[in-house]
PDB file of N, CA and C in Angstrom:
ATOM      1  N   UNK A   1      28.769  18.722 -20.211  1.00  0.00           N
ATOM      2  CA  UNK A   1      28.932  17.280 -20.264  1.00  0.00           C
ATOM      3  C   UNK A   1      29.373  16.864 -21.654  1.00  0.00           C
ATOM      4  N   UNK A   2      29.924  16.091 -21.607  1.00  0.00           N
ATOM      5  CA  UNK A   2      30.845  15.243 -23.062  1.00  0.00           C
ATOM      6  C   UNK A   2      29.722  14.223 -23.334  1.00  0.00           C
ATOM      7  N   UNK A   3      29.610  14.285 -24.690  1.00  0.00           N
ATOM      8  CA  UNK A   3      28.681  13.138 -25.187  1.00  0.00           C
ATOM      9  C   UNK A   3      29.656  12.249 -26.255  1.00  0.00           C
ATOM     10  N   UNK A   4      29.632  10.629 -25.914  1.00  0.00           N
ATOM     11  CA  UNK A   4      29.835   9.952 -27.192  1.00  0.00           C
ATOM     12  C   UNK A   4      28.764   9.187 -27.671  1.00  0.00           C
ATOM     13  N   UNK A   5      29.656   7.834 -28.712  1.00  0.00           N
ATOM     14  CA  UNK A   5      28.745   7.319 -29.500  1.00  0.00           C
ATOM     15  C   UNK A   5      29.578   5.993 -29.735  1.00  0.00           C
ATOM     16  N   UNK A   6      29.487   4.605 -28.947  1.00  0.00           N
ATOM     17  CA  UNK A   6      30.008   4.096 -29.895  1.00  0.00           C
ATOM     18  C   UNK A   6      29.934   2.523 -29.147  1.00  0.00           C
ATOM     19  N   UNK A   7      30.661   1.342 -29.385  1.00  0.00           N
ATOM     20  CA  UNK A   7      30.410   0.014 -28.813  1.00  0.00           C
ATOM     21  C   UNK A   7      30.305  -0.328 -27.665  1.00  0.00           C
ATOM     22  N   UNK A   8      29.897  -0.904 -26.428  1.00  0.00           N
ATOM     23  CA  UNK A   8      29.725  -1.687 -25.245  1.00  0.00           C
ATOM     24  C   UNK A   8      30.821  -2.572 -25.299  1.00  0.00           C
ATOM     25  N   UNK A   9      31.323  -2.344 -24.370  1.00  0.00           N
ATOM     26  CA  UNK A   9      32.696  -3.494 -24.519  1.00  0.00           C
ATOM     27  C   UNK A   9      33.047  -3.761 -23.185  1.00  0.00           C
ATOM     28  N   UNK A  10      33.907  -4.706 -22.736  1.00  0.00           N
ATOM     29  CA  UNK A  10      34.757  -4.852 -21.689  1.00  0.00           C
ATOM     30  C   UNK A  10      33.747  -4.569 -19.965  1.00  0.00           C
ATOM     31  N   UNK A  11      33.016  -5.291 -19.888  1.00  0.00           N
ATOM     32  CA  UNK A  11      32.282  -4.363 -18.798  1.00  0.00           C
ATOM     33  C   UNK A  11      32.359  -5.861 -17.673  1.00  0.00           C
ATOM     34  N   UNK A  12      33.150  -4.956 -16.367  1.00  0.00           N
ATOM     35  CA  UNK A  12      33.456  -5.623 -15.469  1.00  0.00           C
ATOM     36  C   UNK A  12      32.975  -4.571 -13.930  1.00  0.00           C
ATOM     37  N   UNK A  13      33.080  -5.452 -13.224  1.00  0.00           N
ATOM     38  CA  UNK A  13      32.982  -4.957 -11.761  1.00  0.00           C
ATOM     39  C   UNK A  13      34.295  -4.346 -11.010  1.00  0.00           C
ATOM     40  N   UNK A  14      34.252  -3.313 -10.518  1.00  0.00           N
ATOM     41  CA  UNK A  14      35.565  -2.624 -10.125  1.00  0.00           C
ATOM     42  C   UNK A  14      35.508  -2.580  -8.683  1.00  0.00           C
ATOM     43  N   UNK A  15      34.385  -2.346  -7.870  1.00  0.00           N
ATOM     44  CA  UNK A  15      33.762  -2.032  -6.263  1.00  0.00           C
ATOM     45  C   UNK A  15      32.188  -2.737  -6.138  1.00  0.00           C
ATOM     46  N   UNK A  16      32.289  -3.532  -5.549  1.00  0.00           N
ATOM     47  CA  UNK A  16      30.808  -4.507  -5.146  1.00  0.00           C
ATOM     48  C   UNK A  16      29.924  -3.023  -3.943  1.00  0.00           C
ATOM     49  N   UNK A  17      31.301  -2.727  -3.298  1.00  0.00           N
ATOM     50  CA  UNK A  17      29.809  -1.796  -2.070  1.00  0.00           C
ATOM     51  C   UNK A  17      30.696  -0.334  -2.384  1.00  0.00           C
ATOM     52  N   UNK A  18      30.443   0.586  -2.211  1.00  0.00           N
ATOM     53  CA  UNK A  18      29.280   0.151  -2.989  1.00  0.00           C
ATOM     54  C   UNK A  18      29.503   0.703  -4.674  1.00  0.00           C
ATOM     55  N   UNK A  19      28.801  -0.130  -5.162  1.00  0.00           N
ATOM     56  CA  UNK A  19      28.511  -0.754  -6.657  1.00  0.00           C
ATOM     57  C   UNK A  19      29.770   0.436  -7.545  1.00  0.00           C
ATOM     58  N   UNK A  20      30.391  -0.354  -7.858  1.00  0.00           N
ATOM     59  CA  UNK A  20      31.257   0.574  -9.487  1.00  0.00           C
ATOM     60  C   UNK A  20      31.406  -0.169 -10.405  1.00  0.00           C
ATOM     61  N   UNK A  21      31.262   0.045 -11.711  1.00  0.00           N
ATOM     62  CA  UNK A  21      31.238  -1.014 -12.449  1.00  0.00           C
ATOM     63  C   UNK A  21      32.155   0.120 -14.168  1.00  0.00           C
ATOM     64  N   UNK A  22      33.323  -0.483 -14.720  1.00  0.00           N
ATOM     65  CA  UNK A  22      33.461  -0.479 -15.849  1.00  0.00           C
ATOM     66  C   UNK A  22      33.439  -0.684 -17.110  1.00  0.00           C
ATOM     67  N   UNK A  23      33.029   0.143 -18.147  1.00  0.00           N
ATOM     68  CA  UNK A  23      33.571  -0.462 -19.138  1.00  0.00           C
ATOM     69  C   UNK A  23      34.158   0.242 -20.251  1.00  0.00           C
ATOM     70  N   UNK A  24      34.340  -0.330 -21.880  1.00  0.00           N
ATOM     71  CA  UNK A  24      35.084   0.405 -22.820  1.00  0.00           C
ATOM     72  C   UNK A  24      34.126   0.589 -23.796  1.00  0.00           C
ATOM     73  N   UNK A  25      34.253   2.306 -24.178  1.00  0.00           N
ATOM     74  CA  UNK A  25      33.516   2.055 -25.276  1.00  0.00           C
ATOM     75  C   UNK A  25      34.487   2.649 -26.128  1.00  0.00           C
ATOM     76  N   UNK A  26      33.985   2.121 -27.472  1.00  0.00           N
ATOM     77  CA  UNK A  26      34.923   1.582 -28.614  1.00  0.00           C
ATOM     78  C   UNK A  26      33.778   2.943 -29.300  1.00  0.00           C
ATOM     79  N   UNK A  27      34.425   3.997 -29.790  1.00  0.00           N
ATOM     80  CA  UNK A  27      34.202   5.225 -30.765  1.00  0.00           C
ATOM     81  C   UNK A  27      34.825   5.177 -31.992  1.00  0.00           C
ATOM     82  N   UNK A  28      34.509   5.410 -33.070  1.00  0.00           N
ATOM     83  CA  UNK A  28      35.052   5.480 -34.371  1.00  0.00           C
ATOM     84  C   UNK A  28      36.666   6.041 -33.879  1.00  0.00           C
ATOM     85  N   UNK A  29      37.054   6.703 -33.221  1.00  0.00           N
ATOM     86  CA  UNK A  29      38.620   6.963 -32.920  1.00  0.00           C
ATOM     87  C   UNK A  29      39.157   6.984 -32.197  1.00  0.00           C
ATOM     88  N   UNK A  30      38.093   6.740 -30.493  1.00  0.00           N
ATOM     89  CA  UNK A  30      39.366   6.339 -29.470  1.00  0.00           C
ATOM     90  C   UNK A  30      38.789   5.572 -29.298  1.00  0.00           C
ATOM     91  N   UNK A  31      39.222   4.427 -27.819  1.00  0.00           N
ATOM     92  CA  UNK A  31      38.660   3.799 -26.814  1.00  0.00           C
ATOM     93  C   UNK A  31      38.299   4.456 -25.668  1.00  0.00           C
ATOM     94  N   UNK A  32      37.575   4.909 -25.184  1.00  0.00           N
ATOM     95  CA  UNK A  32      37.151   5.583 -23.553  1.00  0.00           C
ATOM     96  C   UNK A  32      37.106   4.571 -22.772  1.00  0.00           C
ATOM     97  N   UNK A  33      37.451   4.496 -21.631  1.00  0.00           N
ATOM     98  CA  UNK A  33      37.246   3.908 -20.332  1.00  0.00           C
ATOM     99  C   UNK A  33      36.315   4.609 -19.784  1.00  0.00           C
ATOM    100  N   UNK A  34      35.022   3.669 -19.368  1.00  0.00           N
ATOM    101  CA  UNK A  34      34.054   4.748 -18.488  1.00  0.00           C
ATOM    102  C   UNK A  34      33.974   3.905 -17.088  1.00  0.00           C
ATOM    103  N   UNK A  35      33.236   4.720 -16.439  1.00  0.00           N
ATOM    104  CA  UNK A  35      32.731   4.400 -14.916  1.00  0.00           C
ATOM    105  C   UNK A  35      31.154   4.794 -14.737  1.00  0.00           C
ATOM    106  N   UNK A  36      30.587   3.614 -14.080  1.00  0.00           N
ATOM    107  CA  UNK A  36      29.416   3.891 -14.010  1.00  0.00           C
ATOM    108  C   UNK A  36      29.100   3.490 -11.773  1.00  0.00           C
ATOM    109  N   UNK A  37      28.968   4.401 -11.951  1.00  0.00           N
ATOM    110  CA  UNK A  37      28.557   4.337  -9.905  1.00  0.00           C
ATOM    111  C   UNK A  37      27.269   4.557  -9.439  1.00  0.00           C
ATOM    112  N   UNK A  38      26.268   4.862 -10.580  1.00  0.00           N
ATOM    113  CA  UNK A  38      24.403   4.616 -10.214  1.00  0.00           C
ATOM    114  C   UNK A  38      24.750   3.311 -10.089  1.00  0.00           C
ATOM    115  N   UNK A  39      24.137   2.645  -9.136  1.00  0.00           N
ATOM    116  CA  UNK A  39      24.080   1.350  -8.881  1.00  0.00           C
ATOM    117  C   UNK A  39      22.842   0.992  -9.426  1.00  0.00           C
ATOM    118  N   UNK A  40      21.636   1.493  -9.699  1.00  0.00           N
ATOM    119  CA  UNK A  40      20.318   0.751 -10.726  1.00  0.00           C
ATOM    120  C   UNK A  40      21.293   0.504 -12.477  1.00  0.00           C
ATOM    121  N   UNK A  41      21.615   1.334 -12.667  1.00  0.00           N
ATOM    122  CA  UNK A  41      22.122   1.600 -13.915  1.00  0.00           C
ATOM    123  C   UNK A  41      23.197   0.439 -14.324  1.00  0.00           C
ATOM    124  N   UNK A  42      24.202   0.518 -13.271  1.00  0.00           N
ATOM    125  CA  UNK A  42      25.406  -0.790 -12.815  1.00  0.00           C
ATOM    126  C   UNK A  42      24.715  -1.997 -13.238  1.00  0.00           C
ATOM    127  N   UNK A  43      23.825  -2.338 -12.397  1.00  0.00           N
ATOM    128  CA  UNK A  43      23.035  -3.566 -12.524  1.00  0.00           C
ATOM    129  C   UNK A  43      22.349  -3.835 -13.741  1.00  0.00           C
ATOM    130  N   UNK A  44      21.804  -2.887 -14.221  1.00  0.00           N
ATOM    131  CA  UNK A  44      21.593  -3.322 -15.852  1.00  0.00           C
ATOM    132  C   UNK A  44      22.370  -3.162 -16.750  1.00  0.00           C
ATOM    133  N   UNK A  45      23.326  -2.735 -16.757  1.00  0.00           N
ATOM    134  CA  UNK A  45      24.559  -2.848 -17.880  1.00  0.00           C
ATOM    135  C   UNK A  45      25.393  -3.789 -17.490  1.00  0.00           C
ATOM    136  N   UNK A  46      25.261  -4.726 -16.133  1.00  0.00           N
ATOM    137  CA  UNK A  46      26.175  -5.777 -16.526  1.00  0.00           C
ATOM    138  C   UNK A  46      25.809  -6.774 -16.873  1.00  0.00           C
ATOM    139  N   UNK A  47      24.009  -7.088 -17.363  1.00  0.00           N
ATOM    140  CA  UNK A  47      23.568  -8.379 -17.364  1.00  0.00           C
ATOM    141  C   UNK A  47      23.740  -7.943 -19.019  1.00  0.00           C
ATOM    142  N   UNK A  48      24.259  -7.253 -19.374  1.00  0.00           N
ATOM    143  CA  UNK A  48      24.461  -6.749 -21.047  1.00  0.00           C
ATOM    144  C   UNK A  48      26.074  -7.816 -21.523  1.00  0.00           C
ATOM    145  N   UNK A  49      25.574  -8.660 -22.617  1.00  0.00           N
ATOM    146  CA  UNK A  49      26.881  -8.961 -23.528  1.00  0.00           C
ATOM    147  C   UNK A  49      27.625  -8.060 -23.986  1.00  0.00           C
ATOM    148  N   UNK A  50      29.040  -8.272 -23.933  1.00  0.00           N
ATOM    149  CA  UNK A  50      30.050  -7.533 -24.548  1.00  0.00           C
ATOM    150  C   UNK A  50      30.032  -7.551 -26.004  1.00  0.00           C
ATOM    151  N   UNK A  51      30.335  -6.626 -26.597  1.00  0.00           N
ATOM    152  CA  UNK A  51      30.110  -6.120 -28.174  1.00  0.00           C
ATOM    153  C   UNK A  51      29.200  -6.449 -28.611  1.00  0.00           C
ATOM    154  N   UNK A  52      27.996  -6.352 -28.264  1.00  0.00           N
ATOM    155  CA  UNK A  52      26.654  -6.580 -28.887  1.00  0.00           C
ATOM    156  C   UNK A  52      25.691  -4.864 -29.224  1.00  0.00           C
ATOM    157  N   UNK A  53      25.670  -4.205 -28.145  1.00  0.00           N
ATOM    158  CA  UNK A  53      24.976  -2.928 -28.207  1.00  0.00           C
ATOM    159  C   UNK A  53      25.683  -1.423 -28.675  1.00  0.00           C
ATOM    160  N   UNK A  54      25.264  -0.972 -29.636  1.00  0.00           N
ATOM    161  CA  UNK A  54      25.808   0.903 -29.453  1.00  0.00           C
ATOM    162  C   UNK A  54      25.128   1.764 -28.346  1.00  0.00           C
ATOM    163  N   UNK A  55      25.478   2.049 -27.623  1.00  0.00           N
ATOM    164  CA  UNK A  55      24.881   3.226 -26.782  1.00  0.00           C
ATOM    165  C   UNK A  55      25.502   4.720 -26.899  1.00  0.00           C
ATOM    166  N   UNK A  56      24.951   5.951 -26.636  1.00  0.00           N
ATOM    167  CA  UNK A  56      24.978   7.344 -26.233  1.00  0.00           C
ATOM    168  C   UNK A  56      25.468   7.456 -25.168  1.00  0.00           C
ATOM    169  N   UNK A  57      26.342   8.203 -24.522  1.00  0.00           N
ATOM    170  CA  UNK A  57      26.562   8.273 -23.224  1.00  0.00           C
ATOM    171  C   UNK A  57      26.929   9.986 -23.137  1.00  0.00           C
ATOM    172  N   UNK A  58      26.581  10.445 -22.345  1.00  0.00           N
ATOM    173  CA  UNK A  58      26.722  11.835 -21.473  1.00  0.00           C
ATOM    174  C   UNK A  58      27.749  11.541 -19.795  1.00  0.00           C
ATOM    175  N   UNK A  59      28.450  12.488 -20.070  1.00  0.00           N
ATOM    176  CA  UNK A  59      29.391  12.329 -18.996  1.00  0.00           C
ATOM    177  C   UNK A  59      30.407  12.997 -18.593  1.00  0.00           C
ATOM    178  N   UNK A  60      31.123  13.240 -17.338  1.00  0.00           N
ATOM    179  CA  UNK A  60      32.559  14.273 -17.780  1.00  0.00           C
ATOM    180  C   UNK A  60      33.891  13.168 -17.051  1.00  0.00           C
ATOM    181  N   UNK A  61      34.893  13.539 -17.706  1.00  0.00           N
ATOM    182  CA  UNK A  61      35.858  13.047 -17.301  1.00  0.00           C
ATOM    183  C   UNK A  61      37.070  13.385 -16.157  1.00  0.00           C
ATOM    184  N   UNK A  62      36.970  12.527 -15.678  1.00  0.00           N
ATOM    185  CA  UNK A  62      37.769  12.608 -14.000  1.00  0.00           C
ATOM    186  C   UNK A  62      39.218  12.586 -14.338  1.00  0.00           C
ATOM    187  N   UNK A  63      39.980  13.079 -13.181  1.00  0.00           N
ATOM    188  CA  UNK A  63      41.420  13.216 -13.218  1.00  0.00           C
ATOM    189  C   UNK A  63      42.105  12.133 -13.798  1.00  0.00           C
ATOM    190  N   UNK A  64      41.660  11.383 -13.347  1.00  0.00           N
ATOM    191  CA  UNK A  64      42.555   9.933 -14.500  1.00  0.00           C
ATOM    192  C   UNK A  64      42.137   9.784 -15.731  1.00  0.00           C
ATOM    193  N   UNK A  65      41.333  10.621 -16.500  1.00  0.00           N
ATOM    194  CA  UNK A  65      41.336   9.978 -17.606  1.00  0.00           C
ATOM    195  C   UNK A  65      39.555   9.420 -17.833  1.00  0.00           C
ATOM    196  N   UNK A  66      39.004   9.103 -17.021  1.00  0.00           N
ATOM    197  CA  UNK A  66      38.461   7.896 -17.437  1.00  0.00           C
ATOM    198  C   UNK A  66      36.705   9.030 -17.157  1.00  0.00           C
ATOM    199  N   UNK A  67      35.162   8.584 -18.029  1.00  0.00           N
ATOM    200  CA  UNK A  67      34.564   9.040 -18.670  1.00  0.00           C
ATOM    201  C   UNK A  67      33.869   8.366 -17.393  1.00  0.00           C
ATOM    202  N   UNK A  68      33.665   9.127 -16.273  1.00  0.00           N
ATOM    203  CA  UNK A  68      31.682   9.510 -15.439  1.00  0.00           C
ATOM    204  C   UNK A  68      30.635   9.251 -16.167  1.00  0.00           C
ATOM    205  N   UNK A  69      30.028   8.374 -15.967  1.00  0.00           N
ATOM    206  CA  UNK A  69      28.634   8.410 -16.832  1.00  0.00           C
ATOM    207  C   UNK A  69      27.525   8.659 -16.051  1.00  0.00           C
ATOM    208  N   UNK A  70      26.994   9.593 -16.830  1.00  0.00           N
ATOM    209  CA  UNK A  70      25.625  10.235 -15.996  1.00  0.00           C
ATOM    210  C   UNK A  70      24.459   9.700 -16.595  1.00  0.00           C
ATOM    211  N   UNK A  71      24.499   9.474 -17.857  1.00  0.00           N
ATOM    212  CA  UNK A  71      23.316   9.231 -18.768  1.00  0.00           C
ATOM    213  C   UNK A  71      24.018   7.772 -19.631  1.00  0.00           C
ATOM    214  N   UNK A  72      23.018   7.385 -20.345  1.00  0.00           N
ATOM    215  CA  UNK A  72      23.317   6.427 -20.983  1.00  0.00           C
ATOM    216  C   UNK A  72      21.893   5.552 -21.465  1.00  0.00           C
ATOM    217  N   UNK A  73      21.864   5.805 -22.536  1.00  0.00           N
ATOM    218  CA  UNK A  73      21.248   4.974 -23.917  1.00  0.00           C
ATOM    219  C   UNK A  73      21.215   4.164 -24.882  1.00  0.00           C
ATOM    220  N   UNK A  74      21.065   3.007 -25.382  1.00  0.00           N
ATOM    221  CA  UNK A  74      21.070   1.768 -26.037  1.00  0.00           C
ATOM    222  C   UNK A  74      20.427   2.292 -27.291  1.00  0.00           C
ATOM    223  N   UNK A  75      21.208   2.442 -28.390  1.00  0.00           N
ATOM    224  CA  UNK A  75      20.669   3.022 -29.901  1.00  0.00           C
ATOM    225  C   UNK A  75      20.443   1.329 -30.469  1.00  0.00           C
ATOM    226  N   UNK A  76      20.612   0.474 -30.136  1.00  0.00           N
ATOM    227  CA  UNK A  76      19.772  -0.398 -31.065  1.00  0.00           C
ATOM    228  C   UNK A  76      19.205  -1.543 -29.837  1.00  0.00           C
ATOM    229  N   UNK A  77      18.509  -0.970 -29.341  1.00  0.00           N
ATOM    230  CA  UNK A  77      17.003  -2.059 -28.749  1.00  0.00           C
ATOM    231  C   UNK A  77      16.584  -3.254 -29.377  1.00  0.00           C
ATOM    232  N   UNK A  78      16.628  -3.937 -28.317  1.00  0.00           N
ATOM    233  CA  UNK A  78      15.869  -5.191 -28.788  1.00  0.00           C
ATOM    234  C   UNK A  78      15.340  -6.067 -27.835  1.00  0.00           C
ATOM    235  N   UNK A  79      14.346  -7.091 -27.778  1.00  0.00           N
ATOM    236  CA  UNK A  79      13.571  -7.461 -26.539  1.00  0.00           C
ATOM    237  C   UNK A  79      14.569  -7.223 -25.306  1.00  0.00           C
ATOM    238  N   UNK A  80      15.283  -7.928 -25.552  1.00  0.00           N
ATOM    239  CA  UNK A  80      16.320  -8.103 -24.204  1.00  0.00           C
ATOM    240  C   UNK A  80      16.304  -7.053 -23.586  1.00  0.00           C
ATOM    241  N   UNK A  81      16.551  -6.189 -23.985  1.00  0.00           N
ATOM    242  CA  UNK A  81      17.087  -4.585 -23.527  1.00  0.00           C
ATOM    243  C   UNK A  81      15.700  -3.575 -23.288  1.00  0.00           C
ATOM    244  N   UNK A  82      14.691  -4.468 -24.095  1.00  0.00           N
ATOM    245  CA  UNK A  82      13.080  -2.950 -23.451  1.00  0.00           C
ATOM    246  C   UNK A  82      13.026  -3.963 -21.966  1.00  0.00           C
ATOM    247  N   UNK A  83      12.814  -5.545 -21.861  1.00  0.00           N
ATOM    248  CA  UNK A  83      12.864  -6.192 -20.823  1.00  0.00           C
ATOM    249  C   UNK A  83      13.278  -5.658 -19.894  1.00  0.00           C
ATOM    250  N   UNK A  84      14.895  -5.387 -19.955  1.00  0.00           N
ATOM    251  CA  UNK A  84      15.624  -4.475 -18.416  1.00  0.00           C
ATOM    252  C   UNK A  84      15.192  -3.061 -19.012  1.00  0.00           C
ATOM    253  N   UNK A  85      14.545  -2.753 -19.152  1.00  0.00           N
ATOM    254  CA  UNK A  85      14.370  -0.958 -19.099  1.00  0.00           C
ATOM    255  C   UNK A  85      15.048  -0.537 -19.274  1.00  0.00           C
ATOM    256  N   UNK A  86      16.037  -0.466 -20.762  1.00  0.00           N
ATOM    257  CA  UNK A  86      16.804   0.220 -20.963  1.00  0.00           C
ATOM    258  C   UNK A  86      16.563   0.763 -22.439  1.00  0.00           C
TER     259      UNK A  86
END
């Protein structure tokens, strides 16, 4: 699995059923496009503001390009974010 490191960005809905949800994270040197398809996980990363959080992410990347997320972690916590269990 590929691990990065870097901004919360751009996070939109791609498939309502069932649940896919995107977004960008912004790394000291690229931009990744990820995909997130846990639907618990979906649901708490979209009640998340754009460019506010760094997170960790573990993941591998699919034929197009774009970064599977299996795991995913919030490196700077704050009420908001222990609130949704993240």
């Amino acid at each position: 699995m590929d691990k990065f490191t870097g901004l919360l960005t751009k996070i939109r809905v791609i498939k309502e059923k069932p649940l896919l949800v995107r977004f960008t994270l912004i790394t000291e040197t690229d931009a990744i496009n990820c995909l997130i398809a846990k639907e618990m996980l979906s649901k708490q990363i979209m009640m998340l503001p754009d460019d506010k959080y760094t997170v960790a992410v573990k993941g591998y990347f699919n034929k197009k390009g774009q970064l599977v997320i299996r795991e995913l972690r919030i490196l700077d916590k704050d009420d908001f974010t222990n609130r949704l269990g993240l």
